[in-house]
N, C-alpha and C. Protein backbone atom coordinates (compact mmCIF):
# COMPACT_ATOMS: atom_id res chain seq x y z
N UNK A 1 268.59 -17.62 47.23
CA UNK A 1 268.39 -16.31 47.86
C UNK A 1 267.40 -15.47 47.05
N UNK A 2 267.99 -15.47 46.13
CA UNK A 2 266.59 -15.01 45.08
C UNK A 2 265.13 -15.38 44.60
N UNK A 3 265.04 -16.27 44.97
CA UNK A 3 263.87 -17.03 44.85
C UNK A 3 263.13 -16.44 46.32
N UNK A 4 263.91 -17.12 47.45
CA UNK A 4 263.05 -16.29 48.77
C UNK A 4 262.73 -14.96 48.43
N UNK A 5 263.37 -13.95 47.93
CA UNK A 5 262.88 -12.52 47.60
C UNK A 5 261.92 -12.60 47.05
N UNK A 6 261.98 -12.59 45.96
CA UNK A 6 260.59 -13.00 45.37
C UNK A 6 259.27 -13.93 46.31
N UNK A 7 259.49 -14.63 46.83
CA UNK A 7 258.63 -15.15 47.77
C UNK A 7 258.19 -13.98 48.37
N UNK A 8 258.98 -13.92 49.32
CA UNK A 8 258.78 -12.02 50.39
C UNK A 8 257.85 -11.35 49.81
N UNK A 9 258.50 -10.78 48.37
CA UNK A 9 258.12 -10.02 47.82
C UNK A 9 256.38 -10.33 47.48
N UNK A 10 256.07 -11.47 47.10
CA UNK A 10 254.63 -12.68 46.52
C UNK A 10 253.91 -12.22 47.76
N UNK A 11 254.16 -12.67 48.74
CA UNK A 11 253.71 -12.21 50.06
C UNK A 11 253.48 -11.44 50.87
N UNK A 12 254.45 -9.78 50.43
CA UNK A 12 254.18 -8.82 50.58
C UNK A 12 252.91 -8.30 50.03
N UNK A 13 253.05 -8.58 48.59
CA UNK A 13 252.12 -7.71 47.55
C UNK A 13 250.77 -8.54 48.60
N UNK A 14 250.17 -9.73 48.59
CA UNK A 14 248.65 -10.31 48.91
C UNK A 14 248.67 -9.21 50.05
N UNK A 15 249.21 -9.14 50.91
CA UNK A 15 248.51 -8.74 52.32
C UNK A 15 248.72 -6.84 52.24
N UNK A 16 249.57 -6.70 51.12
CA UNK A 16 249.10 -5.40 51.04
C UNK A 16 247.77 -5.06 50.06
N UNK A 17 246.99 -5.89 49.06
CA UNK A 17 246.12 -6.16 48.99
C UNK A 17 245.04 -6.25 49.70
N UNK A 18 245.52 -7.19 50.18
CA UNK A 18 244.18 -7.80 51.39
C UNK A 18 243.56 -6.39 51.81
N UNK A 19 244.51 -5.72 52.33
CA UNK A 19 244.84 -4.66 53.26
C UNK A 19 243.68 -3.58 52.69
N UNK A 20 244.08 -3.40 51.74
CA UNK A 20 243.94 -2.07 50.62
C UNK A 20 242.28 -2.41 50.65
N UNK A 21 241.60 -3.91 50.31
CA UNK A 21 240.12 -4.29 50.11
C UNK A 21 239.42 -4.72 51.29
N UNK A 22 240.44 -4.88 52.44
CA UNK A 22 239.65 -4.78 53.12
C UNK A 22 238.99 -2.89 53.79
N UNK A 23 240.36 -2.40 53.44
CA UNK A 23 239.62 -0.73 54.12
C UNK A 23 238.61 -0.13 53.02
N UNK A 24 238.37 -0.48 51.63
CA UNK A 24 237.44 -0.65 50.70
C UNK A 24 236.14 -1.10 51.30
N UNK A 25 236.39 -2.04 51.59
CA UNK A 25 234.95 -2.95 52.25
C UNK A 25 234.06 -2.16 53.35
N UNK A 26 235.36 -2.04 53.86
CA UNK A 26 234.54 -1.41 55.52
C UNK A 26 234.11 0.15 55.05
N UNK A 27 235.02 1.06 53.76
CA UNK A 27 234.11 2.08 53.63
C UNK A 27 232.86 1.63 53.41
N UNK A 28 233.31 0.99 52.16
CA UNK A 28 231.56 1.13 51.48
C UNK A 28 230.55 0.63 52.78
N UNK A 29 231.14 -0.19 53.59
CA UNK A 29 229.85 -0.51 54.66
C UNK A 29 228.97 0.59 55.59
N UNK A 30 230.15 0.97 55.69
CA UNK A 30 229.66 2.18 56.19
C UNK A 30 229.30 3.78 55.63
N UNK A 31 228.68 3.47 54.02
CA UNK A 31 228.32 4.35 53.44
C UNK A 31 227.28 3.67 53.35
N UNK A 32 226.82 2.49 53.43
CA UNK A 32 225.75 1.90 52.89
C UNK A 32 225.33 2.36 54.37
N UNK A 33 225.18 2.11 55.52
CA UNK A 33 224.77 1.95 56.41
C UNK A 33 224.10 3.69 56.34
N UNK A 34 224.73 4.62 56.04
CA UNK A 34 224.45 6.02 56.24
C UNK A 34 223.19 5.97 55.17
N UNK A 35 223.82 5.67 54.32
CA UNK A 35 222.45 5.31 53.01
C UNK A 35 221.14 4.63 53.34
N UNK A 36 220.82 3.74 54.29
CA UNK A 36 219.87 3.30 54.54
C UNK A 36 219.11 4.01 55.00
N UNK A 37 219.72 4.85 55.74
CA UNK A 37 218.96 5.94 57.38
C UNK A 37 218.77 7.26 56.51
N UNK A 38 219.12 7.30 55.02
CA UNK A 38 219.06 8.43 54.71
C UNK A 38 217.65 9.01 54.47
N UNK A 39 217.31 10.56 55.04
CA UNK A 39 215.63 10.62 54.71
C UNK A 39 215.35 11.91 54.42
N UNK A 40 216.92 12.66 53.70
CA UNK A 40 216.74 14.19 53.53
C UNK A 40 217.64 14.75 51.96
N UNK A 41 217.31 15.46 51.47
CA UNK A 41 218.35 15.44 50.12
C UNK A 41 219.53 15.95 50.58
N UNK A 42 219.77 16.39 51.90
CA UNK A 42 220.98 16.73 51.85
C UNK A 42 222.11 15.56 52.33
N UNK A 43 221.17 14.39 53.54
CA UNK A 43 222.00 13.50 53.54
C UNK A 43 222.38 12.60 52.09
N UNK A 44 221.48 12.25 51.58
CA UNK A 44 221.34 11.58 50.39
C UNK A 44 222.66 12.69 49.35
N UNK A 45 222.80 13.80 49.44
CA UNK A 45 223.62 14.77 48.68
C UNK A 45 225.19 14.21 49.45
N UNK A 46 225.43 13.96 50.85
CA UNK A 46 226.41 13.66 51.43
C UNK A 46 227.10 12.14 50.96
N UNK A 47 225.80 11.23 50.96
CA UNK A 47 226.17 9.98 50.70
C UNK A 47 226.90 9.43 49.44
N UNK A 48 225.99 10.68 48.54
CA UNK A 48 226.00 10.31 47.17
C UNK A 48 227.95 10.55 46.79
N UNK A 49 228.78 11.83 47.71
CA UNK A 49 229.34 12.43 47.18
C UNK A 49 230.58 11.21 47.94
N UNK A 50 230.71 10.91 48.84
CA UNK A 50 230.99 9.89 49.47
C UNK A 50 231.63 8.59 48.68
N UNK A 51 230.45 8.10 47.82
CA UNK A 51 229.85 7.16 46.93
C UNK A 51 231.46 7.33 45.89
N UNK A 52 230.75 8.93 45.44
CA UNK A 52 231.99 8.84 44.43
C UNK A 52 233.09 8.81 44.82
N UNK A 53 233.37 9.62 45.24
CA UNK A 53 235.17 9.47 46.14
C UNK A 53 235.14 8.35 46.35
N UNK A 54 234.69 7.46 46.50
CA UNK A 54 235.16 5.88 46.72
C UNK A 54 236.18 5.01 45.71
N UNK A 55 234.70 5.87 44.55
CA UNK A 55 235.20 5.43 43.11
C UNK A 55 236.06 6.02 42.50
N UNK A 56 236.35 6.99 42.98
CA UNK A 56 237.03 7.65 41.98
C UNK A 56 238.55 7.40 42.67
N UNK A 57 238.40 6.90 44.12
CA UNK A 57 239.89 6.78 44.66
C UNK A 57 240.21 5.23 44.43
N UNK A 58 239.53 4.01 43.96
CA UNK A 58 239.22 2.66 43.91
C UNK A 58 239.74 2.40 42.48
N UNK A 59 238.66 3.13 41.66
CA UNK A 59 238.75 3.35 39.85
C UNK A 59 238.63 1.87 39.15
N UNK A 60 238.76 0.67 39.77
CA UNK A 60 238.15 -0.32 38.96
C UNK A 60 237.15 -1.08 39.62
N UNK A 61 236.68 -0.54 40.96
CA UNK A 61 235.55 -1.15 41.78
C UNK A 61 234.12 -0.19 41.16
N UNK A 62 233.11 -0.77 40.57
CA UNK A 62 231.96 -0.52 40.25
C UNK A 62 230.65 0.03 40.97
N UNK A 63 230.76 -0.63 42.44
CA UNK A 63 229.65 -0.93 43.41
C UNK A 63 229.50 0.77 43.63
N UNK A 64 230.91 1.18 44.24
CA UNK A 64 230.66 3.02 44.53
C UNK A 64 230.21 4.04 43.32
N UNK A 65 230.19 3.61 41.83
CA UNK A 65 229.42 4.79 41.36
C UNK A 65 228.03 4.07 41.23
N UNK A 66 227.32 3.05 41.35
CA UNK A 66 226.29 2.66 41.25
C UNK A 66 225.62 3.34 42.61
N UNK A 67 226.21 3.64 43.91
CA UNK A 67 225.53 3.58 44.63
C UNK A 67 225.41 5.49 44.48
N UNK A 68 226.33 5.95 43.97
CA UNK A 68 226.30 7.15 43.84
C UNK A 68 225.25 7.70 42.88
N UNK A 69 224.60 6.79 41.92
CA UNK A 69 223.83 6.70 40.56
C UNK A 69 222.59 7.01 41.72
N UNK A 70 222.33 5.86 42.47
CA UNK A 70 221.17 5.72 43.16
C UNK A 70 220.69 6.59 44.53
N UNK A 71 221.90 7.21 44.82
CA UNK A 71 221.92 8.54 45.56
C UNK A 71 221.27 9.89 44.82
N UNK A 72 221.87 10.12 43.84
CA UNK A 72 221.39 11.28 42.84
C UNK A 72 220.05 11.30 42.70
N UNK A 73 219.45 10.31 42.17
CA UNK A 73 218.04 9.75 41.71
C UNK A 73 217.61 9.97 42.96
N UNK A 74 217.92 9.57 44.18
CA UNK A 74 217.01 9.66 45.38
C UNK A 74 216.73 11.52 45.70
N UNK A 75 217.87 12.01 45.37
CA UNK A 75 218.09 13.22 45.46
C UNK A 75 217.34 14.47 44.65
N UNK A 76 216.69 13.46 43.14
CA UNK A 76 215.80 14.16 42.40
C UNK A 76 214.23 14.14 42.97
N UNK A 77 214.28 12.40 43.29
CA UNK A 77 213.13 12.80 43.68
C UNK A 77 212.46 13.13 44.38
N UNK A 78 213.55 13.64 45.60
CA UNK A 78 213.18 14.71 46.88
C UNK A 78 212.39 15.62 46.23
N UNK A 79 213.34 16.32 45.47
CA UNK A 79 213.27 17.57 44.81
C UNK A 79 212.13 17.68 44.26
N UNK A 80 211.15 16.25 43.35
CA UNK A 80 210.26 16.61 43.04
C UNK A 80 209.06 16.12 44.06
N UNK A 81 209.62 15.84 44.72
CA UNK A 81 208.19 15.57 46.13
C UNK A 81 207.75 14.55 45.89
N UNK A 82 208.16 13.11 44.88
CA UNK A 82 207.64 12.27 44.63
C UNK A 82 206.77 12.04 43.74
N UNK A 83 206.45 13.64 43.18
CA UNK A 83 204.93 13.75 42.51
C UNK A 83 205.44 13.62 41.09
N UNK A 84 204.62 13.56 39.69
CA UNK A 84 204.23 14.17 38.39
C UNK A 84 204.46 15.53 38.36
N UNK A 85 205.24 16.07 37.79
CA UNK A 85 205.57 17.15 37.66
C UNK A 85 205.58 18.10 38.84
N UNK A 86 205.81 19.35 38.61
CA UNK A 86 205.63 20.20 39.40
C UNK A 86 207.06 20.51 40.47
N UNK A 87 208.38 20.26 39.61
CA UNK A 87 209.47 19.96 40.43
C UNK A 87 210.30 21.27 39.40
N UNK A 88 211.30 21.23 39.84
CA UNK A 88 212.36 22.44 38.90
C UNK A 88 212.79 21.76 37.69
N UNK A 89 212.28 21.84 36.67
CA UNK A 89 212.56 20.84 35.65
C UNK A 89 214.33 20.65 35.35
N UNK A 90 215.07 21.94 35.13
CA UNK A 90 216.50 22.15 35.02
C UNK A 90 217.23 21.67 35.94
N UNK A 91 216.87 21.80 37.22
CA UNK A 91 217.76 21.17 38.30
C UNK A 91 217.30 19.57 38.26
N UNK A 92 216.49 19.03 38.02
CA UNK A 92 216.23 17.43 38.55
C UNK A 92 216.95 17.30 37.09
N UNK A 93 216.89 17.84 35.60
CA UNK A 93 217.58 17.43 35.14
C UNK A 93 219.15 16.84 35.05
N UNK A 94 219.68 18.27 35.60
CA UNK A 94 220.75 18.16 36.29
C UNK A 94 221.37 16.72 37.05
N UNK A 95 220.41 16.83 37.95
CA UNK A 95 221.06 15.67 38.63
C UNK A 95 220.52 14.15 38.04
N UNK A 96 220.06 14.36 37.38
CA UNK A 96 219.35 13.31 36.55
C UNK A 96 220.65 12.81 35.38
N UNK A 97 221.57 14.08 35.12
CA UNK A 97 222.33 14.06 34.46
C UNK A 97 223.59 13.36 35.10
N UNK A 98 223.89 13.60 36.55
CA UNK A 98 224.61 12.99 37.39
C UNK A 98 224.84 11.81 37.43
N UNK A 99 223.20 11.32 37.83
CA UNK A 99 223.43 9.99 38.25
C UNK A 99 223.55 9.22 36.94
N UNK A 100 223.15 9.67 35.69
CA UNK A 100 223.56 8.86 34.35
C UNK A 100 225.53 8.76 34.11
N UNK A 101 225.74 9.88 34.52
CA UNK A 101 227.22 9.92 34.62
C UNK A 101 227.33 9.00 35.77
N UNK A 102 227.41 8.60 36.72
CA UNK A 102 227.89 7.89 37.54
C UNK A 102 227.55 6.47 36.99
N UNK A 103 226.22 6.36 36.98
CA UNK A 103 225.65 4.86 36.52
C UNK A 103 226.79 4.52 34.97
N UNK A 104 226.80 5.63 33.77
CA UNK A 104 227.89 4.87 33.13
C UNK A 104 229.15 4.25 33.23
N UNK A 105 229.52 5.13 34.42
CA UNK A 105 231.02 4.76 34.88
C UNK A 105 230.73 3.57 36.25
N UNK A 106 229.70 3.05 36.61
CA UNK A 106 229.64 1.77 36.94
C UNK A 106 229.36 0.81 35.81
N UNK A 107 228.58 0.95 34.64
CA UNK A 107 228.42 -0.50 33.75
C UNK A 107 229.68 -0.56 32.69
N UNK A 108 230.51 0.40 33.07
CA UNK A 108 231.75 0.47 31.79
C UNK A 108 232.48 -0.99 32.83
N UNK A 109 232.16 -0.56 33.97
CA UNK A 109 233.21 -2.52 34.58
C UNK A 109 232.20 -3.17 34.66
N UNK A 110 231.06 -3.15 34.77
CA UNK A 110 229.84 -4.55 34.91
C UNK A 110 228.80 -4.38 34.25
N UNK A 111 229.01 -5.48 33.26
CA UNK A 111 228.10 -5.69 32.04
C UNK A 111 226.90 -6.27 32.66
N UNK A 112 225.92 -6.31 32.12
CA UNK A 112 224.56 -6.79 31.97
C UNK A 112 224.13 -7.04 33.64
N UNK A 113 224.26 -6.27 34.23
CA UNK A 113 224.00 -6.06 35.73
C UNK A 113 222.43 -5.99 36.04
N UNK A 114 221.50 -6.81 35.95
CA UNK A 114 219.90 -6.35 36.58
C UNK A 114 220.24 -4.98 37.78
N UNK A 115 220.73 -4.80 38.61
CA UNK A 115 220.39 -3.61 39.25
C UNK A 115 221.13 -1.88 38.69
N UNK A 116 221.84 -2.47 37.55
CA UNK A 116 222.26 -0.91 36.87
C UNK A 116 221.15 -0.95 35.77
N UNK A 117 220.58 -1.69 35.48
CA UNK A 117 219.38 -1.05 34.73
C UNK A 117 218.36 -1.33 35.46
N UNK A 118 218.06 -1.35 36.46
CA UNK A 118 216.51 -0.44 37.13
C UNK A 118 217.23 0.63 37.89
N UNK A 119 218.79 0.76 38.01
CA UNK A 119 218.77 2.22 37.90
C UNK A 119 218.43 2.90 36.83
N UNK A 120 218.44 2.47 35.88
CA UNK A 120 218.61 3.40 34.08
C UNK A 120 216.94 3.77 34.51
N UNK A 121 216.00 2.42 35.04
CA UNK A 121 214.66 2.55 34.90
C UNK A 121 214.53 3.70 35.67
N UNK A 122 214.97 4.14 37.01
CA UNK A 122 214.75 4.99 37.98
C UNK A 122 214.87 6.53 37.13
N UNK A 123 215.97 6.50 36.54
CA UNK A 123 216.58 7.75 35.78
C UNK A 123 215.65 8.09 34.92
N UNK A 124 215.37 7.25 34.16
CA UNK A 124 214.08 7.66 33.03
C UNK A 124 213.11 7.88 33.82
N UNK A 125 212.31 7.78 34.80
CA UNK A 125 211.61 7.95 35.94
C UNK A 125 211.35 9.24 36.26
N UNK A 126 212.66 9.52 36.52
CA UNK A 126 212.99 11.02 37.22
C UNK A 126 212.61 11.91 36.43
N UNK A 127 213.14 11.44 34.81
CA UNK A 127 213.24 12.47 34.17
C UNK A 127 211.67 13.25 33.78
N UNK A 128 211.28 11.82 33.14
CA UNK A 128 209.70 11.63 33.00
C UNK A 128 208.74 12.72 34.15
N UNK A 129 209.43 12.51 35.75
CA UNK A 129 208.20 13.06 36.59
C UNK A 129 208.35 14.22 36.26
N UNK A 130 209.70 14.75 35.92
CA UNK A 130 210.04 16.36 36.37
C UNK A 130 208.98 16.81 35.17
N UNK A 131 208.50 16.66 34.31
CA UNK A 131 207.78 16.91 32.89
C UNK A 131 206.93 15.95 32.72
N UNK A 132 205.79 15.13 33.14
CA UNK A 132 205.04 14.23 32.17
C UNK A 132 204.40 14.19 30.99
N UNK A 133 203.58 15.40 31.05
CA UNK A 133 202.55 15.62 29.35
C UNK A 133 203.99 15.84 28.29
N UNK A 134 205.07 15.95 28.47
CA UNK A 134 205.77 16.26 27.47
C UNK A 134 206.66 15.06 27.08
N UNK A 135 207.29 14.56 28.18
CA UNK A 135 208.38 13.34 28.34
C UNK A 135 207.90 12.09 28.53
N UNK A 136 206.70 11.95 28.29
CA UNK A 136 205.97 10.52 28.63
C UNK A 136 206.85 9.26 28.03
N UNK A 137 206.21 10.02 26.01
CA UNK A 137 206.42 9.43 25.20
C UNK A 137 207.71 8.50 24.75
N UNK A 138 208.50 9.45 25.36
CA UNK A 138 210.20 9.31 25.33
C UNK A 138 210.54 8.33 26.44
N UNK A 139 210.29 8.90 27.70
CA UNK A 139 211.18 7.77 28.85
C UNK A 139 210.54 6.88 29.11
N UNK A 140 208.62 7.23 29.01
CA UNK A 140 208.47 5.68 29.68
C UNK A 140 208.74 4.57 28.56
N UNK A 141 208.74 4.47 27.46
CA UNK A 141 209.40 3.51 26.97
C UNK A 141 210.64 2.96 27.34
N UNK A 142 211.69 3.95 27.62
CA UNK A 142 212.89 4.01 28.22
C UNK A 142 212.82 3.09 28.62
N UNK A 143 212.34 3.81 30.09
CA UNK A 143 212.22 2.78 31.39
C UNK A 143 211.72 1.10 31.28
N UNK A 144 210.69 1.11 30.78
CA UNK A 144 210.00 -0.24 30.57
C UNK A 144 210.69 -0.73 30.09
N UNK A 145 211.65 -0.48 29.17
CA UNK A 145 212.39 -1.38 28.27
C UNK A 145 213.41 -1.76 29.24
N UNK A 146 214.10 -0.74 29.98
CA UNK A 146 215.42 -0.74 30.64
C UNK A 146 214.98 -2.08 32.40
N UNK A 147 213.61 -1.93 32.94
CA UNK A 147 212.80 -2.98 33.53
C UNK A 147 212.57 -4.19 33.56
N UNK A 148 212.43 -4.03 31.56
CA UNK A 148 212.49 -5.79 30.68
C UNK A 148 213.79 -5.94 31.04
N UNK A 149 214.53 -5.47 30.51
CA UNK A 149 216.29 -5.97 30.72
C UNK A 149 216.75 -6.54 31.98
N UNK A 150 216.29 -5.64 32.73
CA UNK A 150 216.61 -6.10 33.93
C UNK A 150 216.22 -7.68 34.83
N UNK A 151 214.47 -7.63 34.44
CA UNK A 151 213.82 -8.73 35.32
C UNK A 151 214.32 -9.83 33.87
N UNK A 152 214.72 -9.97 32.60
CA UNK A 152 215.55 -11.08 31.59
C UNK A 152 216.90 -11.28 32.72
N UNK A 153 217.48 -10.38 32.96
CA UNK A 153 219.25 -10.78 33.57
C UNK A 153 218.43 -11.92 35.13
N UNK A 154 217.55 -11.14 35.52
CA UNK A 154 217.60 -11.60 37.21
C UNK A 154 215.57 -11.32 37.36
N UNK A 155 215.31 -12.37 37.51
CA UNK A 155 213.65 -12.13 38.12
C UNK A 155 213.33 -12.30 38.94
N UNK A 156 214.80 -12.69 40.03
CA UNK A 156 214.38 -12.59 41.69
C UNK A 156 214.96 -11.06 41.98
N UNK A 157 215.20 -10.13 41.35
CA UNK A 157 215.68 -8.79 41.82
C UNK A 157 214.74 -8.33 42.79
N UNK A 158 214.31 -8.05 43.69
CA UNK A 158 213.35 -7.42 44.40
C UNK A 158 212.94 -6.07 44.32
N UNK A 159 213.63 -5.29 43.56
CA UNK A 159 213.97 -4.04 43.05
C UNK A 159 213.12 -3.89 41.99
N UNK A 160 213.16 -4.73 40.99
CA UNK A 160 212.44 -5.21 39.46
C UNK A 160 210.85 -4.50 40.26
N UNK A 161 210.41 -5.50 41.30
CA UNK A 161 208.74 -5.17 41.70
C UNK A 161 208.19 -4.31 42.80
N UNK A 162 209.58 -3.40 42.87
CA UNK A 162 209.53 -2.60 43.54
C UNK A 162 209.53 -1.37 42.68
N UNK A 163 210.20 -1.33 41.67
CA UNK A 163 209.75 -0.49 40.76
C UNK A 163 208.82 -0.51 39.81
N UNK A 164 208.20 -1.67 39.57
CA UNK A 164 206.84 -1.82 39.03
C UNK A 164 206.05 -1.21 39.81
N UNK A 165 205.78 -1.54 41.19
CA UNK A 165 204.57 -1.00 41.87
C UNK A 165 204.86 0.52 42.22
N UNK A 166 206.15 1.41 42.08
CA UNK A 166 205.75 2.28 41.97
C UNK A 166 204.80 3.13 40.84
N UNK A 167 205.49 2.05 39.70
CA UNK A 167 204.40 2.98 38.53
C UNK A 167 203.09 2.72 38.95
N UNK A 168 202.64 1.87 39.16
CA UNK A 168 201.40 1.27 39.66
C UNK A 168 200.82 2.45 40.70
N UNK A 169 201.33 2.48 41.28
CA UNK A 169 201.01 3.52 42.22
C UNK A 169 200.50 4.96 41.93
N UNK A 170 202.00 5.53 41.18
CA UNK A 170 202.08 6.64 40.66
C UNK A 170 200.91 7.38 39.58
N UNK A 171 200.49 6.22 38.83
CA UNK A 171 200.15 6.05 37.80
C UNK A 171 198.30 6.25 37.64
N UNK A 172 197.63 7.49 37.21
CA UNK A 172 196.47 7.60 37.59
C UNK A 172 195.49 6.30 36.57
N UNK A 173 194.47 6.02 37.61
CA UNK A 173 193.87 4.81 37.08
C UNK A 173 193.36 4.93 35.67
N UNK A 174 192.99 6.12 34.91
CA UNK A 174 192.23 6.34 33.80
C UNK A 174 193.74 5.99 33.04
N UNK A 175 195.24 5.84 33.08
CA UNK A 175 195.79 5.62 32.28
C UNK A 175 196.83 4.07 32.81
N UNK A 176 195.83 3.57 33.58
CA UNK A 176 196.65 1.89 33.76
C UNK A 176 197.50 2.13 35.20
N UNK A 177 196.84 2.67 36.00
CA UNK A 177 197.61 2.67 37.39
C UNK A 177 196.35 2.01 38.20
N UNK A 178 197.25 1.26 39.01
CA UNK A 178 196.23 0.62 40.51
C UNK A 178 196.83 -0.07 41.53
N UNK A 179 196.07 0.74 42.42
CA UNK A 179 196.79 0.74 44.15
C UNK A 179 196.62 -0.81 44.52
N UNK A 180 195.73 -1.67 43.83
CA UNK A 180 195.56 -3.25 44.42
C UNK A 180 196.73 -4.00 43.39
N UNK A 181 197.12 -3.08 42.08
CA UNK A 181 198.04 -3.78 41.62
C UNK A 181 199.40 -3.93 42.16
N UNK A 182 199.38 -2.26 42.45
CA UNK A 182 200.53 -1.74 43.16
C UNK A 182 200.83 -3.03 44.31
N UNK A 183 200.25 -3.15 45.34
CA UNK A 183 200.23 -3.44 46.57
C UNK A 183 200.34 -5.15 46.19
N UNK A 184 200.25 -5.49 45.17
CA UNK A 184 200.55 -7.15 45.15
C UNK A 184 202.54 -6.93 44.50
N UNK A 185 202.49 -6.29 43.67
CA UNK A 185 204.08 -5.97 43.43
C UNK A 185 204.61 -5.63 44.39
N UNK A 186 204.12 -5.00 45.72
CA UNK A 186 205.10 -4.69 46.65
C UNK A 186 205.10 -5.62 47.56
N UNK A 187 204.27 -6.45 47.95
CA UNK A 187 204.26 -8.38 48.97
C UNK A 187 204.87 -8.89 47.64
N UNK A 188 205.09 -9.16 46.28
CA UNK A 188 206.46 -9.67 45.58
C UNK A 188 207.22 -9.33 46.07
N UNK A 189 207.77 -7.65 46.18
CA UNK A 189 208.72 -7.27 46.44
C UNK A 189 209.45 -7.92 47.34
N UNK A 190 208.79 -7.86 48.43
CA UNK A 190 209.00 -8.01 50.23
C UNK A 190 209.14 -9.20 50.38
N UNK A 191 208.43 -10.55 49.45
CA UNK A 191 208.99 -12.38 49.04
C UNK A 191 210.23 -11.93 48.61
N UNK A 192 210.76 -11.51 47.30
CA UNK A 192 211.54 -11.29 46.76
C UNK A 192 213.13 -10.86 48.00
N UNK A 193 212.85 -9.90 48.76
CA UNK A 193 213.48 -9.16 49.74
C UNK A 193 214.14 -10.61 51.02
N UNK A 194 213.03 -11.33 51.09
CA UNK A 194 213.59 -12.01 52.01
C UNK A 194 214.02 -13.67 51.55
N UNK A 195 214.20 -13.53 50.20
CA UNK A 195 214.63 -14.89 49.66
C UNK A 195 215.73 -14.14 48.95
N UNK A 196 216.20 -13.16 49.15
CA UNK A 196 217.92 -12.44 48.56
C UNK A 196 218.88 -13.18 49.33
N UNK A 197 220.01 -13.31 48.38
CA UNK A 197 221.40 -14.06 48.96
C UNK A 197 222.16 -13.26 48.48
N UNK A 198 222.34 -11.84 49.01
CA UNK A 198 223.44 -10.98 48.34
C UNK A 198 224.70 -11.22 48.67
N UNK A 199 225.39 -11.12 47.12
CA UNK A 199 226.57 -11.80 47.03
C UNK A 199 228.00 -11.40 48.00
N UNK A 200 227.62 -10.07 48.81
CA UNK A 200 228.46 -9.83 49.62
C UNK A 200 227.95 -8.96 50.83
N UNK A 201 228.64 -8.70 51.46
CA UNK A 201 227.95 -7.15 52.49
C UNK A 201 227.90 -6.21 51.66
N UNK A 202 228.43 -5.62 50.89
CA UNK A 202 228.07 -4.44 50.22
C UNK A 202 227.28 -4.25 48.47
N UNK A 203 227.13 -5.41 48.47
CA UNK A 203 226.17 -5.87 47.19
C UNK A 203 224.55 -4.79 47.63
N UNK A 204 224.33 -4.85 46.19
CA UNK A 204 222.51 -4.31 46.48
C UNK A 204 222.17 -4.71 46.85
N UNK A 205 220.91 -4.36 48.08
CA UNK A 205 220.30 -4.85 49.04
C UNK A 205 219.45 -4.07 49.51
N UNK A 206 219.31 -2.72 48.66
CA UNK A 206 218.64 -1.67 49.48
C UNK A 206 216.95 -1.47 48.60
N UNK A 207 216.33 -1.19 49.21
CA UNK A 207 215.00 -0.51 48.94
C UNK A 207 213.84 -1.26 49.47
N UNK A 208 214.13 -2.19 50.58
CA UNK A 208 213.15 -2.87 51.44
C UNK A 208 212.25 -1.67 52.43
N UNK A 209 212.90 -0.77 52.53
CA UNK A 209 212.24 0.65 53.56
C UNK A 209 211.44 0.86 52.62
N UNK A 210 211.97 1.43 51.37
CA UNK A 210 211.03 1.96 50.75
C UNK A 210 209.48 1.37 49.93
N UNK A 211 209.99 0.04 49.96
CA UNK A 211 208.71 -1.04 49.64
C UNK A 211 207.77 -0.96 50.93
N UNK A 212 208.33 -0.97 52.18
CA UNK A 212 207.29 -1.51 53.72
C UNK A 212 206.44 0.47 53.17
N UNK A 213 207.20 1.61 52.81
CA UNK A 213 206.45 2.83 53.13
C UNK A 213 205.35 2.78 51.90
N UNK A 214 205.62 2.44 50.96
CA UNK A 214 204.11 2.05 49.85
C UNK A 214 203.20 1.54 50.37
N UNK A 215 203.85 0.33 51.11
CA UNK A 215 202.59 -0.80 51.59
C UNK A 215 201.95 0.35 52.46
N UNK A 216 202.35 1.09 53.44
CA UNK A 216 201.89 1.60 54.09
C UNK A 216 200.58 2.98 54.22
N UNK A 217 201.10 3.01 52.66
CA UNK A 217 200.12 3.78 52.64
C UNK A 217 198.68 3.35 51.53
N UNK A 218 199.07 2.30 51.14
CA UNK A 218 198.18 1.49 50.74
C UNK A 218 196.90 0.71 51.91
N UNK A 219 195.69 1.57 51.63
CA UNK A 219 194.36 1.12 52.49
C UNK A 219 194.04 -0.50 52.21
């Protein structure tokens, strides 16, 4: 008789499990899905906040503050128009500050992750645009380094040459930027994009929009 209890009991716990990861799953799917379509800082402000409550109601699932990391960052660089400076330096810090808080509390459960450090790269990014003549020195090393790390873990990331060619882009030609360099990192990218086997539905998978809108404006 006791033994069946325990059985019951064995059998209870999986499917209240099951239960629990599968309504996990289907959020995050459908945060990712809002995330894709996102094209304003305030949705990107909605998604991001979303993101966390995931995590913070989950607490040993990783994927929701990463995506919340990469919400913030999208959210700075609304703010700075995409450009080199010329953004609210205190506020992009701010949220610059965010998404480092979130991104730590995703790599405290997943070590040596290629896509939490080309977030780190993105962050140093941010920080860098909001200030360049001052913060060069400091983040773009950051970044580059945090880039190396990344394309060592994984060199099919598609992300890796998607954030290369933004510097490429970004980057005025008198100091090592070019739009033909750019534009071969982003057809990597887009190889890269369609030879992905992400490890689940809600695995990274995102920034193929934003690779096709470079190409696009590349003559």
């Amino acid at each position: 008789m006791k033994k069946g209890l325990v059985f019951l009991a064995a059998i209870f716990f999986v499917v209240k499990v099951n239960a629990q990861s599968d309504k996990y799953v289907k959020a995050m799917e459908a945060k990712i899905a809002e995330m894709n379509k996102a094209s304003t800082s305030a949705a990107w402000q909605d998604v991001g906040n979303a993101f966390q409550r995931i995590g913070e109601a989950e607490k040993t699932q990783w994927l929701p503050f990463y995506y919340a990391a990469v919400s913030n960052v999208m959210i700075g660089l609304m703010l700075n128009n995409g450009q080199m400076g010329g953004g609210n330096t205190t506020q992009i810090d701010q949220i610059a500050d965010k998404a480092e808080d979130m991104l730590n509390k995703a790599e405290a459960m997943e070590k040596d992750n290629a896509d939490i450090y080309c977030v780190k790269k993105m962050i140093s990014s941010l920080r860098m645009m909001a200030d360049p003549m001052t913060r060069f020195q400091t983040y773009g090393p950051k970044g580059a380094e945090a880039l190396a790390k990344a394309k060592a873990l994984d060199p099919n990331n598609p992300r890796i040459y998607m954030l290369e060619g933004q510097d490429k882009f970004y980057t005025p030609e008198q100091f090592g930027g070019s739009k033909t360099e750019a534009k071969a990192l982003f057809e990597t990218s887009i190889k890269k994009f369609d030879d992905a086997k992400p490890k689940s539905s809600i695995a990274p998978n995102w920034g193929r929009n934003q690779v096709e809108y470079f190409l696009s404006q590349i003559k």
